[in-house]
PDB file of N, CA and C in Angstrom:
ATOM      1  N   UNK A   1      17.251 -41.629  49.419  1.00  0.00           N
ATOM      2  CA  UNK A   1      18.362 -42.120  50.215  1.00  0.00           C
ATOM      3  C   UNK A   1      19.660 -41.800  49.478  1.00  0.00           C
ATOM      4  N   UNK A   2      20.371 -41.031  50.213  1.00  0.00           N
ATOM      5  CA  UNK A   2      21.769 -40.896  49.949  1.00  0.00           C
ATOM      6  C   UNK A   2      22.639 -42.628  49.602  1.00  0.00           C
ATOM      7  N   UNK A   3      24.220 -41.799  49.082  1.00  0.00           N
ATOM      8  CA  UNK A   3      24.904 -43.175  49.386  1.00  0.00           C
ATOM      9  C   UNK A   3      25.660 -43.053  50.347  1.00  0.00           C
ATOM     10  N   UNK A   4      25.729 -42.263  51.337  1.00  0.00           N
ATOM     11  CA  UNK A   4      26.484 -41.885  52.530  1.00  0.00           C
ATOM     12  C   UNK A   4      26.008 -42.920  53.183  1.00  0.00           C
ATOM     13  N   UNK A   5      24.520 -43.140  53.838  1.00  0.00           N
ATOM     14  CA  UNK A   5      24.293 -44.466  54.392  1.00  0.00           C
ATOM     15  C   UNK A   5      24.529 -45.779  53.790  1.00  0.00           C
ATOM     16  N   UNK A   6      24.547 -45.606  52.352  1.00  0.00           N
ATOM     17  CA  UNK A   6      24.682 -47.314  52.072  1.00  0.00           C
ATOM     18  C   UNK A   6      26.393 -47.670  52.437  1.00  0.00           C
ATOM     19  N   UNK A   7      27.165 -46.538  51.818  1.00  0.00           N
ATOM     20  CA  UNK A   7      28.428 -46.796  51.812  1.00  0.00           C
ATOM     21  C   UNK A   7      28.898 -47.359  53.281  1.00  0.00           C
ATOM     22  N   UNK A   8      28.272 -46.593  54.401  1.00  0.00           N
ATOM     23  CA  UNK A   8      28.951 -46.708  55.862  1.00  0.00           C
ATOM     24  C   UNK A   8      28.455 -48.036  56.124  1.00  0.00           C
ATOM     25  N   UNK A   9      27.220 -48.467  56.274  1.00  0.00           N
ATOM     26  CA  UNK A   9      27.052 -49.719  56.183  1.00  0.00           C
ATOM     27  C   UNK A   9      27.280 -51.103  55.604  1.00  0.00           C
ATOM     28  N   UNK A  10      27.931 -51.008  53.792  1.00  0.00           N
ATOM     29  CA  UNK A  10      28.162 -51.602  54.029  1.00  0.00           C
ATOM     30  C   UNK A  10      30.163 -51.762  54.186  1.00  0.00           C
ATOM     31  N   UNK A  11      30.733 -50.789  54.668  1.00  0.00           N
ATOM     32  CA  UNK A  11      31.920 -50.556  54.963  1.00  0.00           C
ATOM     33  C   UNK A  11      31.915 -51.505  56.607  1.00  0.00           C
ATOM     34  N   UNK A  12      30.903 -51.500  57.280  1.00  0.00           N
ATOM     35  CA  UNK A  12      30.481 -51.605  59.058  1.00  0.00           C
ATOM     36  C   UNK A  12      30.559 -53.142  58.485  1.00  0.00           C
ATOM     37  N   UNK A  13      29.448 -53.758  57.457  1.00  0.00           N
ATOM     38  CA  UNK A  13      29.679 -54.838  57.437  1.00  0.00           C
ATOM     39  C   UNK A  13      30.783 -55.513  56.718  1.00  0.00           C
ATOM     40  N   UNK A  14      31.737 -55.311  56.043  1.00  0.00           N
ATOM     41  CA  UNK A  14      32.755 -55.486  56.133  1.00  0.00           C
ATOM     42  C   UNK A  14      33.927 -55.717  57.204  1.00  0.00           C
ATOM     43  N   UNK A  15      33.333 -54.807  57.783  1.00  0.00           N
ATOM     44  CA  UNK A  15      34.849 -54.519  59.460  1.00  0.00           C
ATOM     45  C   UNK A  15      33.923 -55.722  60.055  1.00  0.00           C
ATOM     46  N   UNK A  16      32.996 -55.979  60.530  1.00  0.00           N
ATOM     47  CA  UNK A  16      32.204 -57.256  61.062  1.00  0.00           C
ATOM     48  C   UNK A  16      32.686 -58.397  60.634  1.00  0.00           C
ATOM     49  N   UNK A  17      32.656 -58.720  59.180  1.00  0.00           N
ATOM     50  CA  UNK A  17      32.881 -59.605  58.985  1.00  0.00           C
ATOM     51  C   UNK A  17      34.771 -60.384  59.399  1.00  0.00           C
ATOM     52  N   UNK A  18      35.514 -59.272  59.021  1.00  0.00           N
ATOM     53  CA  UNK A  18      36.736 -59.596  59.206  1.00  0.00           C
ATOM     54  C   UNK A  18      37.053 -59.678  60.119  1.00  0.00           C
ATOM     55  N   UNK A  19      36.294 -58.869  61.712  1.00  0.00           N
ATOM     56  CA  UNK A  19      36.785 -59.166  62.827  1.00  0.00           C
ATOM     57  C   UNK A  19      35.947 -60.815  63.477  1.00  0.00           C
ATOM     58  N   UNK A  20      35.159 -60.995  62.685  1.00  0.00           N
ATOM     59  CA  UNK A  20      34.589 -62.118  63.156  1.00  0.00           C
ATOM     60  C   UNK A  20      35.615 -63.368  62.919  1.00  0.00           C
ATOM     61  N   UNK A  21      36.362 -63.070  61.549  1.00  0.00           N
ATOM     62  CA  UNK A  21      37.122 -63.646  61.249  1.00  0.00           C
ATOM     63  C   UNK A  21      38.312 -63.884  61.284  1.00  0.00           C
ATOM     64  N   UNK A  22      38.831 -63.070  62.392  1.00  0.00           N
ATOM     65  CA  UNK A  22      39.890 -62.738  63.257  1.00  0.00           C
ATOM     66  C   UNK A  22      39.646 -63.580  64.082  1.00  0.00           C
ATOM     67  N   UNK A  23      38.665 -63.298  64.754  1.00  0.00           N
ATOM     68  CA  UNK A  23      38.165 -63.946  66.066  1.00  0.00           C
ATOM     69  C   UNK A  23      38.207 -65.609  66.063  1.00  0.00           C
ATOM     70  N   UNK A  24      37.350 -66.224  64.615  1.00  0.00           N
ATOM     71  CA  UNK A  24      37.428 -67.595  64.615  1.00  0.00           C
ATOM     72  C   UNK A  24      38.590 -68.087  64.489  1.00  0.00           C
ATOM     73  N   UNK A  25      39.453 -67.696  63.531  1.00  0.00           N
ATOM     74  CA  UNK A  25      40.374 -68.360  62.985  1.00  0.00           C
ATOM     75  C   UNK A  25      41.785 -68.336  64.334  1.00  0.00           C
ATOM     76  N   UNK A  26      42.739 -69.659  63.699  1.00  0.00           N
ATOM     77  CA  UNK A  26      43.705 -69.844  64.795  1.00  0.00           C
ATOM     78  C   UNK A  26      45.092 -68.921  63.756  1.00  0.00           C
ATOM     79  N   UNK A  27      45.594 -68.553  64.801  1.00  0.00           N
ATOM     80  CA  UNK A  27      46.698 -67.511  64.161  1.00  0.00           C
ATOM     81  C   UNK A  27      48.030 -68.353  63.078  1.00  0.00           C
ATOM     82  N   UNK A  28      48.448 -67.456  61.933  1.00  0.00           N
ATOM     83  CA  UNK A  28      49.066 -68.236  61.623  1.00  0.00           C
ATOM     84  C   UNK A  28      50.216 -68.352  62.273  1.00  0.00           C
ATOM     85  N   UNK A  29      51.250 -69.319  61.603  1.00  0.00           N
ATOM     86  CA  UNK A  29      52.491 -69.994  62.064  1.00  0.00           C
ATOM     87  C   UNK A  29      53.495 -70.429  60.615  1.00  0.00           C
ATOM     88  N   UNK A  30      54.227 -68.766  60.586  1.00  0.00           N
ATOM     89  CA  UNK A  30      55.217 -68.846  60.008  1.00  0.00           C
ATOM     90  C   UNK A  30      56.116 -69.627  59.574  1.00  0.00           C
ATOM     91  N   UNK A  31      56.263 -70.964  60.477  1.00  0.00           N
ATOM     92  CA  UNK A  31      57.165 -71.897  59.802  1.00  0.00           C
ATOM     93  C   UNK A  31      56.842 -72.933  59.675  1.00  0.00           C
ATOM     94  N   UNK A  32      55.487 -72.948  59.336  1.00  0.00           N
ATOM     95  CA  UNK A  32      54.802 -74.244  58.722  1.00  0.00           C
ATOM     96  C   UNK A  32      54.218 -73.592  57.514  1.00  0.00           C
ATOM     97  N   UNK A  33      54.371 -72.252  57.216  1.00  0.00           N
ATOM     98  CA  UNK A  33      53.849 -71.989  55.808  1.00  0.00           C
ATOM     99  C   UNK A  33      55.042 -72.320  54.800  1.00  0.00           C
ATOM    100  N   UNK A  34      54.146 -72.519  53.211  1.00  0.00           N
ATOM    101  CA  UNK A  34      55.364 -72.566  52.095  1.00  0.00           C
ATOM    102  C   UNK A  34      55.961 -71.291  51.513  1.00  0.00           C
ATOM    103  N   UNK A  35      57.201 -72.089  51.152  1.00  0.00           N
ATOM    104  CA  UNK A  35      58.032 -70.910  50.723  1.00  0.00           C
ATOM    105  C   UNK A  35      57.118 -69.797  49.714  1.00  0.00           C
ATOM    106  N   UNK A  36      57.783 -68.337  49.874  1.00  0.00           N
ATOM    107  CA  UNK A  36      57.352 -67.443  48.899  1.00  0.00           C
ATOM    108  C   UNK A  36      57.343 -67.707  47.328  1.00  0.00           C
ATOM    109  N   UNK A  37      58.757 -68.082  47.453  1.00  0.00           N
ATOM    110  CA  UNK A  37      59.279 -68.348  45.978  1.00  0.00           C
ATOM    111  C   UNK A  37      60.368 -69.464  46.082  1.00  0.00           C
ATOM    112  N   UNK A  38      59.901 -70.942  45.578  1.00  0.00           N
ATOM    113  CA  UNK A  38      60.524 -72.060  45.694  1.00  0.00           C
ATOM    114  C   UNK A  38      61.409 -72.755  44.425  1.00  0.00           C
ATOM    115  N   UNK A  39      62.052 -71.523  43.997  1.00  0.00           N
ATOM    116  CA  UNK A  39      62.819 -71.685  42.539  1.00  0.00           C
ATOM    117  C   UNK A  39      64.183 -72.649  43.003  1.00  0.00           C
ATOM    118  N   UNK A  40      63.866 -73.456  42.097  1.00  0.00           N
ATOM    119  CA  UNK A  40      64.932 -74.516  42.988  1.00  0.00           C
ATOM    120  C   UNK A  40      64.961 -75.561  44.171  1.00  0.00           C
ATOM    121  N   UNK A  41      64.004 -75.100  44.838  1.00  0.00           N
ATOM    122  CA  UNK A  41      64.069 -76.336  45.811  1.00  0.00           C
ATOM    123  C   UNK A  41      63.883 -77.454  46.055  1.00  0.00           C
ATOM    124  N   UNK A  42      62.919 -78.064  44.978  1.00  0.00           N
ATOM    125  CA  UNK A  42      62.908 -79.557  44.926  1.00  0.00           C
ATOM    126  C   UNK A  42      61.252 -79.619  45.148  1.00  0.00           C
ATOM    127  N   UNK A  43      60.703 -78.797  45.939  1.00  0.00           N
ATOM    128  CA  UNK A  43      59.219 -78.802  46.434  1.00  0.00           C
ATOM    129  C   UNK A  43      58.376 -78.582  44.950  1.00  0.00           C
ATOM    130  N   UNK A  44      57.440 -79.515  44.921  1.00  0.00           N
ATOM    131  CA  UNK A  44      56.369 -79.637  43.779  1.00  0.00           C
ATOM    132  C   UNK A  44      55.597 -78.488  44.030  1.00  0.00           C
ATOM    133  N   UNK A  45      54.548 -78.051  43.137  1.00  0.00           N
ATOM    134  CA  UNK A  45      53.686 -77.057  43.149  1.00  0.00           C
ATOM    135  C   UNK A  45      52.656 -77.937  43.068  1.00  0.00           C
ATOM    136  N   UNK A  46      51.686 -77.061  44.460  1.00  0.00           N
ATOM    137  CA  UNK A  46      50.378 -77.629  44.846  1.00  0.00           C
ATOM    138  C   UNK A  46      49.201 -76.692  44.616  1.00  0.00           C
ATOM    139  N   UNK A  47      48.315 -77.263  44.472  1.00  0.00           N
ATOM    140  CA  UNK A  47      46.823 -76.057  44.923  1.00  0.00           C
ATOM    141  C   UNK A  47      46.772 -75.516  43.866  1.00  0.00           C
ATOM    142  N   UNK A  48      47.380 -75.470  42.342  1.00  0.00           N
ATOM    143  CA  UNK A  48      47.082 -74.557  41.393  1.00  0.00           C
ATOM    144  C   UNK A  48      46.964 -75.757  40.180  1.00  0.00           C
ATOM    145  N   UNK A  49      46.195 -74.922  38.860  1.00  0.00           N
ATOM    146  CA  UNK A  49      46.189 -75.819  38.301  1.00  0.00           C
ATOM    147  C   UNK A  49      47.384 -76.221  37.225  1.00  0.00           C
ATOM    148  N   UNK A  50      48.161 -75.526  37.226  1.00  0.00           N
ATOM    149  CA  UNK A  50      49.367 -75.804  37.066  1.00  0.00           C
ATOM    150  C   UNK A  50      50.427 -77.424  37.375  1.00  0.00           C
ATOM    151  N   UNK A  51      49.606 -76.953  38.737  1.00  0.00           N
ATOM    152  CA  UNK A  51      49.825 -78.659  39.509  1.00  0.00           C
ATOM    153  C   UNK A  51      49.492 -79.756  39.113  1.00  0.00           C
ATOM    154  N   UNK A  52      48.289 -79.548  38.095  1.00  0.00           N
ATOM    155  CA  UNK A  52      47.107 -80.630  37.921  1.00  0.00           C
ATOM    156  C   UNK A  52      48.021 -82.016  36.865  1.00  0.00           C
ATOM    157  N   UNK A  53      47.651 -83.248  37.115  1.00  0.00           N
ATOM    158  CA  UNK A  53      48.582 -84.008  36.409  1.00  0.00           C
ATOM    159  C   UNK A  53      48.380 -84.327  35.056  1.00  0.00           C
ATOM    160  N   UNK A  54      48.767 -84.412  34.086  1.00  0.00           N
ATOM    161  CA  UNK A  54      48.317 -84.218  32.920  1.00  0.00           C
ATOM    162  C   UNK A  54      47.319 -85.649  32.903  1.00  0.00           C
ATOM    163  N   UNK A  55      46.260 -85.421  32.120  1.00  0.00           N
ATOM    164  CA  UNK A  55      45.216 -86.478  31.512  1.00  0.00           C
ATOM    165  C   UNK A  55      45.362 -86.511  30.394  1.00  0.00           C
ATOM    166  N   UNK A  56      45.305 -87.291  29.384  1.00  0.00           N
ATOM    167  CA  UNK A  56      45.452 -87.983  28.390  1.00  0.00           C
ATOM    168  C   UNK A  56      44.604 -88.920  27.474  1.00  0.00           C
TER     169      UNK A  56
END
């Protein structure tokens, strides 16, 4: 077996997966996302561990 077939397949399942995931998901909405770059604004940093509160 070549890799011509493995490659196309799994390239096919790739495009599958993402259009599936097109399909489920609800589209985003630009002005409920956070800023790019919030230097200055007052907004805390979330979701990273950066964020995390110090323990002691």
């Amino acid at each position: 077996m070549t890799r011509t077939p493995i490659a196309l397949s799994v390239m096919g399942l790739v495009m599958i997966l993402i259009a599936a995931d097109l399909v489920a998901s609800a589209p985003l909405n630009p002005y409920q996302a956070p800023p790019m770059m919030a230097l200055g604004s007052g907004l805390a940093a979330t979701g990273a561990h950066c964020a995390a509160p110090v323990v002691e």
